[in-house]
C-alpha atoms as a PDB file:
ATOM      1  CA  UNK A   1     214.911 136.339  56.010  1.00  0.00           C
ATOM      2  CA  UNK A   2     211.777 138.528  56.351  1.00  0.00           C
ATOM      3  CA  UNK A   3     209.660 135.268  54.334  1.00  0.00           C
ATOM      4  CA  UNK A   4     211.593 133.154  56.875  1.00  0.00           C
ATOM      5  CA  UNK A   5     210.191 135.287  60.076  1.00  0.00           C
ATOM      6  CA  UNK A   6     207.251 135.378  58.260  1.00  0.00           C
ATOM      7  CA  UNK A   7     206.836 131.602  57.944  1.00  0.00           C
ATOM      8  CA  UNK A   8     207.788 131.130  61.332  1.00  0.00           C
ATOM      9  CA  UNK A   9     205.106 133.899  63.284  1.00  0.00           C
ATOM     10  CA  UNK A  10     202.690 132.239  60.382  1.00  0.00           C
ATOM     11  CA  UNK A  11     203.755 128.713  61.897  1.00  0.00           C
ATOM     12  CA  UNK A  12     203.353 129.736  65.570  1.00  0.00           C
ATOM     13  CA  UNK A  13     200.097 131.405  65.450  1.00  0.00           C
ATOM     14  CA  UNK A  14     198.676 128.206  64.028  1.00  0.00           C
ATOM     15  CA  UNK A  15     200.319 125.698  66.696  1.00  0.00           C
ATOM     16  CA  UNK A  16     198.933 128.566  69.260  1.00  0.00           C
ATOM     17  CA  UNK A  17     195.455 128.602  67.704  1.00  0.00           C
ATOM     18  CA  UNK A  18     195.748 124.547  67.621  1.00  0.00           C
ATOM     19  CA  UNK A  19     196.297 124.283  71.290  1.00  0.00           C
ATOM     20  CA  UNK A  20     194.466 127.234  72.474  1.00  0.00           C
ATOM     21  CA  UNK A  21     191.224 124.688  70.701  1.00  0.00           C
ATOM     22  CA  UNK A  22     192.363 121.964  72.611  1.00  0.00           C
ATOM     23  CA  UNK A  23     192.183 123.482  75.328  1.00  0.00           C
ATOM     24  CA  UNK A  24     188.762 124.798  74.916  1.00  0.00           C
ATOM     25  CA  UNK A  25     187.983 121.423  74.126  1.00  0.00           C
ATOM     26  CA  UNK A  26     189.131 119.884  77.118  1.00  0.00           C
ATOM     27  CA  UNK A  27     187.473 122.292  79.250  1.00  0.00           C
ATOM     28  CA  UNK A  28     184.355 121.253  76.903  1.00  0.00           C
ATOM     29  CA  UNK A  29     184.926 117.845  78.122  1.00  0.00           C
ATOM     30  CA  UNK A  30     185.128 118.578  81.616  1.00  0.00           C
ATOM     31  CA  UNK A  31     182.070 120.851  81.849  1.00  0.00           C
ATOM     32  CA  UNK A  32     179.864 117.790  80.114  1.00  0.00           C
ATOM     33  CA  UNK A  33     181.816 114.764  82.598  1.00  0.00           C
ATOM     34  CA  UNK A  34     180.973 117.387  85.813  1.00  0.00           C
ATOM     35  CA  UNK A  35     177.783 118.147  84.222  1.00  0.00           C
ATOM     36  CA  UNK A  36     177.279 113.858  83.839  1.00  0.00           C
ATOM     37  CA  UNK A  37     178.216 113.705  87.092  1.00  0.00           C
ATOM     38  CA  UNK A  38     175.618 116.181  88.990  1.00  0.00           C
ATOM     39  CA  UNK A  39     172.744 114.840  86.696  1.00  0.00           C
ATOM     40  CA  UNK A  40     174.054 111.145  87.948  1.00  0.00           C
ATOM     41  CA  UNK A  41     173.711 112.798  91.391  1.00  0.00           C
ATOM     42  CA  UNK A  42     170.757 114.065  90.931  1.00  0.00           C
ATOM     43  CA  UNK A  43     169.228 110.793  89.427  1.00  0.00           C
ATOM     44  CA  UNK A  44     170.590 109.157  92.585  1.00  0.00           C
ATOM     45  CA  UNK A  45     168.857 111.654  95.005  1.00  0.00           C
ATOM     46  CA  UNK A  46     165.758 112.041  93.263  1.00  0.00           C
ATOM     47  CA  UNK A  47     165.412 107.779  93.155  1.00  0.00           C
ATOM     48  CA  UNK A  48     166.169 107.682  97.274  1.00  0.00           C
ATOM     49  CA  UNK A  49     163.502 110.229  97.776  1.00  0.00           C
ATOM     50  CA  UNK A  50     160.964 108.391  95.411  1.00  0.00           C
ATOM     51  CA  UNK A  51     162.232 105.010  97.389  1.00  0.00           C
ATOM     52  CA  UNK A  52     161.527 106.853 101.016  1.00  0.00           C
ATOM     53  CA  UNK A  53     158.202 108.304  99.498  1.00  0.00           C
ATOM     54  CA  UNK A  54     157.166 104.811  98.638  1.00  0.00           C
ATOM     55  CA  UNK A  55     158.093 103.222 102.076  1.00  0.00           C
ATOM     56  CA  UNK A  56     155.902 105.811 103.592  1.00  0.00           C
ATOM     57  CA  UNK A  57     153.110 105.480 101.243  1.00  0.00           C
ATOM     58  CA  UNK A  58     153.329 101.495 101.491  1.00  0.00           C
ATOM     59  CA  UNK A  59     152.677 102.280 105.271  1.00  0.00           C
ATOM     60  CA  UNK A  60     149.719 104.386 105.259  1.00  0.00           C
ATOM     61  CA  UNK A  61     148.217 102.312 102.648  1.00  0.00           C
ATOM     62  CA  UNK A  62     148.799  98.948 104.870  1.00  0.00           C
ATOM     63  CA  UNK A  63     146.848 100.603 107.957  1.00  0.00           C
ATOM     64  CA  UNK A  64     143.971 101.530 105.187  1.00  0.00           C
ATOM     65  CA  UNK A  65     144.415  98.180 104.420  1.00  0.00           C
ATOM     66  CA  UNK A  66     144.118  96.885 107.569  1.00  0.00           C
ATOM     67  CA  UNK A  67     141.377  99.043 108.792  1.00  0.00           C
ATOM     68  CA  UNK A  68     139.381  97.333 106.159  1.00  0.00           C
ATOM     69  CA  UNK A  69     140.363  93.508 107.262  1.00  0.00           C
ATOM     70  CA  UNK A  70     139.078  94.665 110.366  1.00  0.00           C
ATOM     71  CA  UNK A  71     136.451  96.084 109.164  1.00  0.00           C
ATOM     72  CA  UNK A  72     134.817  93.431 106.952  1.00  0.00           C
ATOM     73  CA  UNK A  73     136.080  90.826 110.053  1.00  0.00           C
ATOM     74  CA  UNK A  74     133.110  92.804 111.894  1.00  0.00           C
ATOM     75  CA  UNK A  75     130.642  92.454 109.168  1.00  0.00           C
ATOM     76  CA  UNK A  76     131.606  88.802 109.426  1.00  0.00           C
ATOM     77  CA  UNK A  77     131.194  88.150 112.891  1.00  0.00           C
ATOM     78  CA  UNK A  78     128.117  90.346 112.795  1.00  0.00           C
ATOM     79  CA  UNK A  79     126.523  87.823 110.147  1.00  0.00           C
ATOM     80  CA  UNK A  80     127.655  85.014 112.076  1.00  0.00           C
ATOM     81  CA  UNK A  81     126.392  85.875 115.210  1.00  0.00           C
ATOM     82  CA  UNK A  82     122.672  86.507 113.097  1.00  0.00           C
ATOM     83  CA  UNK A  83     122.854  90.260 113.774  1.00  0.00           C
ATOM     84  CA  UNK A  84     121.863  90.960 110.417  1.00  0.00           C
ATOM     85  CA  UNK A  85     120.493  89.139 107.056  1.00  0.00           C
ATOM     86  CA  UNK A  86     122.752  88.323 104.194  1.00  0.00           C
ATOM     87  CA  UNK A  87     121.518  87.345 101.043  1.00  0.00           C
ATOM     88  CA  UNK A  88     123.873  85.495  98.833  1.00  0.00           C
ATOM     89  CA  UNK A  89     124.510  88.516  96.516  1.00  0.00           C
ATOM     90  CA  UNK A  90     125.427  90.748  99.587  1.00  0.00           C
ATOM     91  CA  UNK A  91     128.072  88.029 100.526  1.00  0.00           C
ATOM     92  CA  UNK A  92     129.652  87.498  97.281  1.00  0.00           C
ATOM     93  CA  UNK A  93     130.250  91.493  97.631  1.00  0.00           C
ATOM     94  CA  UNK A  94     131.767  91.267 100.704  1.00  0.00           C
ATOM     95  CA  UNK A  95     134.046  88.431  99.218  1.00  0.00           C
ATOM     96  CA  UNK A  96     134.738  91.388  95.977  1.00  0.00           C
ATOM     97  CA  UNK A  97     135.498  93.574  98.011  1.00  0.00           C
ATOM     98  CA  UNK A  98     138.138  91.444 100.004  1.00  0.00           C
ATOM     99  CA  UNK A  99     139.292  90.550  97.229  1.00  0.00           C
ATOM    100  CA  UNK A 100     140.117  94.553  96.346  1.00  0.00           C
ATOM    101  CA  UNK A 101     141.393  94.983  99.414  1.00  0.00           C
ATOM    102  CA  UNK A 102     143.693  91.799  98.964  1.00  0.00           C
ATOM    103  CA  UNK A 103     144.479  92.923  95.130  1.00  0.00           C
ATOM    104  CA  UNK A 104     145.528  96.842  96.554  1.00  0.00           C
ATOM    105  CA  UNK A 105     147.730  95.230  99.100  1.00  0.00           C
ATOM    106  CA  UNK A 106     149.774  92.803  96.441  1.00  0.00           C
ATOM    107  CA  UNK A 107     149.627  95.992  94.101  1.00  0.00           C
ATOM    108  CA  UNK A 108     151.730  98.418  96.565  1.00  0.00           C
ATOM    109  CA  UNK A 109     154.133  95.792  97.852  1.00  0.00           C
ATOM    110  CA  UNK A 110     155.331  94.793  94.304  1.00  0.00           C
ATOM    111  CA  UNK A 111     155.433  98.433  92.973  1.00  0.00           C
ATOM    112  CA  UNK A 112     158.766  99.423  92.327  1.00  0.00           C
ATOM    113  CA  UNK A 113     159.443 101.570  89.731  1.00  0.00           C
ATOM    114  CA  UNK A 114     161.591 104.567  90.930  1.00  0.00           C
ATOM    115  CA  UNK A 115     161.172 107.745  88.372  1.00  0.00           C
ATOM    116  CA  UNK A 116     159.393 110.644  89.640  1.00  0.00           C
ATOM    117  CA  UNK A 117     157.113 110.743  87.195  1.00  0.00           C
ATOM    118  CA  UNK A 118     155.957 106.994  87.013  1.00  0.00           C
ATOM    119  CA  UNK A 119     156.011 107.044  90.804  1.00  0.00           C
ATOM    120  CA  UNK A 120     153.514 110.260  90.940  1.00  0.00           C
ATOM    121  CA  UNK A 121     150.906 108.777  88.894  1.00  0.00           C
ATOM    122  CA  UNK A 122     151.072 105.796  90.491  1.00  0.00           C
ATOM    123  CA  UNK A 123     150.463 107.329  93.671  1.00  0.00           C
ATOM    124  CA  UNK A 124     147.851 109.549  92.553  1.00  0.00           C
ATOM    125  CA  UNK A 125     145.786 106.110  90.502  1.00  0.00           C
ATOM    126  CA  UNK A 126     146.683 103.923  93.821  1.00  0.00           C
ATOM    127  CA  UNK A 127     145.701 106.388  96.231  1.00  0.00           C
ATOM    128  CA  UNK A 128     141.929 107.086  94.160  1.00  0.00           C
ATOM    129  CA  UNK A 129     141.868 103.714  93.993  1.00  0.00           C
ATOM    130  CA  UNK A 130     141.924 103.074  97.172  1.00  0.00           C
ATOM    131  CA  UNK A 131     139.444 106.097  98.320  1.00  0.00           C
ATOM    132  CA  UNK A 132     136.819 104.274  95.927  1.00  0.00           C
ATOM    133  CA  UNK A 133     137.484 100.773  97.511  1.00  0.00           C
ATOM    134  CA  UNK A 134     136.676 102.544 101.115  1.00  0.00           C
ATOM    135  CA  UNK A 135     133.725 104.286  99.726  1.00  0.00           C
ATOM    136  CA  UNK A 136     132.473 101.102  98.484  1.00  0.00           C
ATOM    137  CA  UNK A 137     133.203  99.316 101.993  1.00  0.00           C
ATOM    138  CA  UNK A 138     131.269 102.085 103.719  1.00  0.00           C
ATOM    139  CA  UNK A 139     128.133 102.235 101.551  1.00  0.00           C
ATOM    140  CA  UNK A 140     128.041  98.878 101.480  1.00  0.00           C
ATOM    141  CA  UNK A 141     124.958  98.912 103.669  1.00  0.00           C
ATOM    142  CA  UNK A 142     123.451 101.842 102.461  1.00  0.00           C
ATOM    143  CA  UNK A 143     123.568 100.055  98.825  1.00  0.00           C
ATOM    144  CA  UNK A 144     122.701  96.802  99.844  1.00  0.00           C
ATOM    145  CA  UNK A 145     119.191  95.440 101.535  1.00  0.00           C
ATOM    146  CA  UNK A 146     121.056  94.152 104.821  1.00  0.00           C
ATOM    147  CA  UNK A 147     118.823  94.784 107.543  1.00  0.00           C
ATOM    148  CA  UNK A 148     120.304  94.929 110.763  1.00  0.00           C
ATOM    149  CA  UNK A 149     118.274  93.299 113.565  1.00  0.00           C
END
């Protein structure tokens, strides 16, 4: 009878054991869905802050873009009106540099990657990029031999 008790205890400390791990395994499980869960979360709120930061951006770079339509509008109008000489190398910059201005506009509507990272960079390259292009713009006279009359 005592091999019988024995057996038995023997028997029930295994089963125990068993479904004591099972449950330790389905706590596991829950700890790595919740975990899933928050980093989904977290993925979700970290894309609608990239997606605001980009609306925001696309904003102050369309005024910047606009301020240098306007801009080379003037330098137009200022030719036309014979304020100033224009050789043909001096217009063909003007018509580059339009053409920046036009290929920094289709570049920041179309972006749309969403991951921090990708979207930082981005912003960093886009927003030098854009500092050159108006630094170009602005010395354009100083670099060129336009003389104003």
């Amino acid at each position: 009878m005592k091999k019988f008790h024995l057996i038995i205890t023997s028997f029930a400390i295994v089963a125990a054991g068993i479904f004591a791990g099972c449950d330790f395994s389905s706590e596991r499980m829950e700890r790595v869905q919740i975990s899933e869960i928050e980093a989904g979360r977290e993925i979700g709120i970290t894309r609608s802050e990239v997606q605001d930061e980009i609306q925001h951006f696309r904003i102050e770079m369309a005024d910047k873009i606009m301020e240098n339509n306007r801009s080379f509008a003037d330098i137009k109008r200022k030719i036309n009106r014979g304020d100033m000489t224009v050789v043909v190398t001096q217009e063909t910059r003007i018509n580059e540099l339009q053409s920046e201005n036009r290929e920094m506009k289709r570049i920041i509507d179309n972006y749309s990657d969403l991951s921090r990272h990708n979207w930082d960079i981005f912003k960093k390259e886009f927003r030098d990029d854009m500092e050159a292009l108006n630094n170009s713009f602005k010395n354009f006279f100083e670099e060129s031999d336009v003389d104003s009359e």
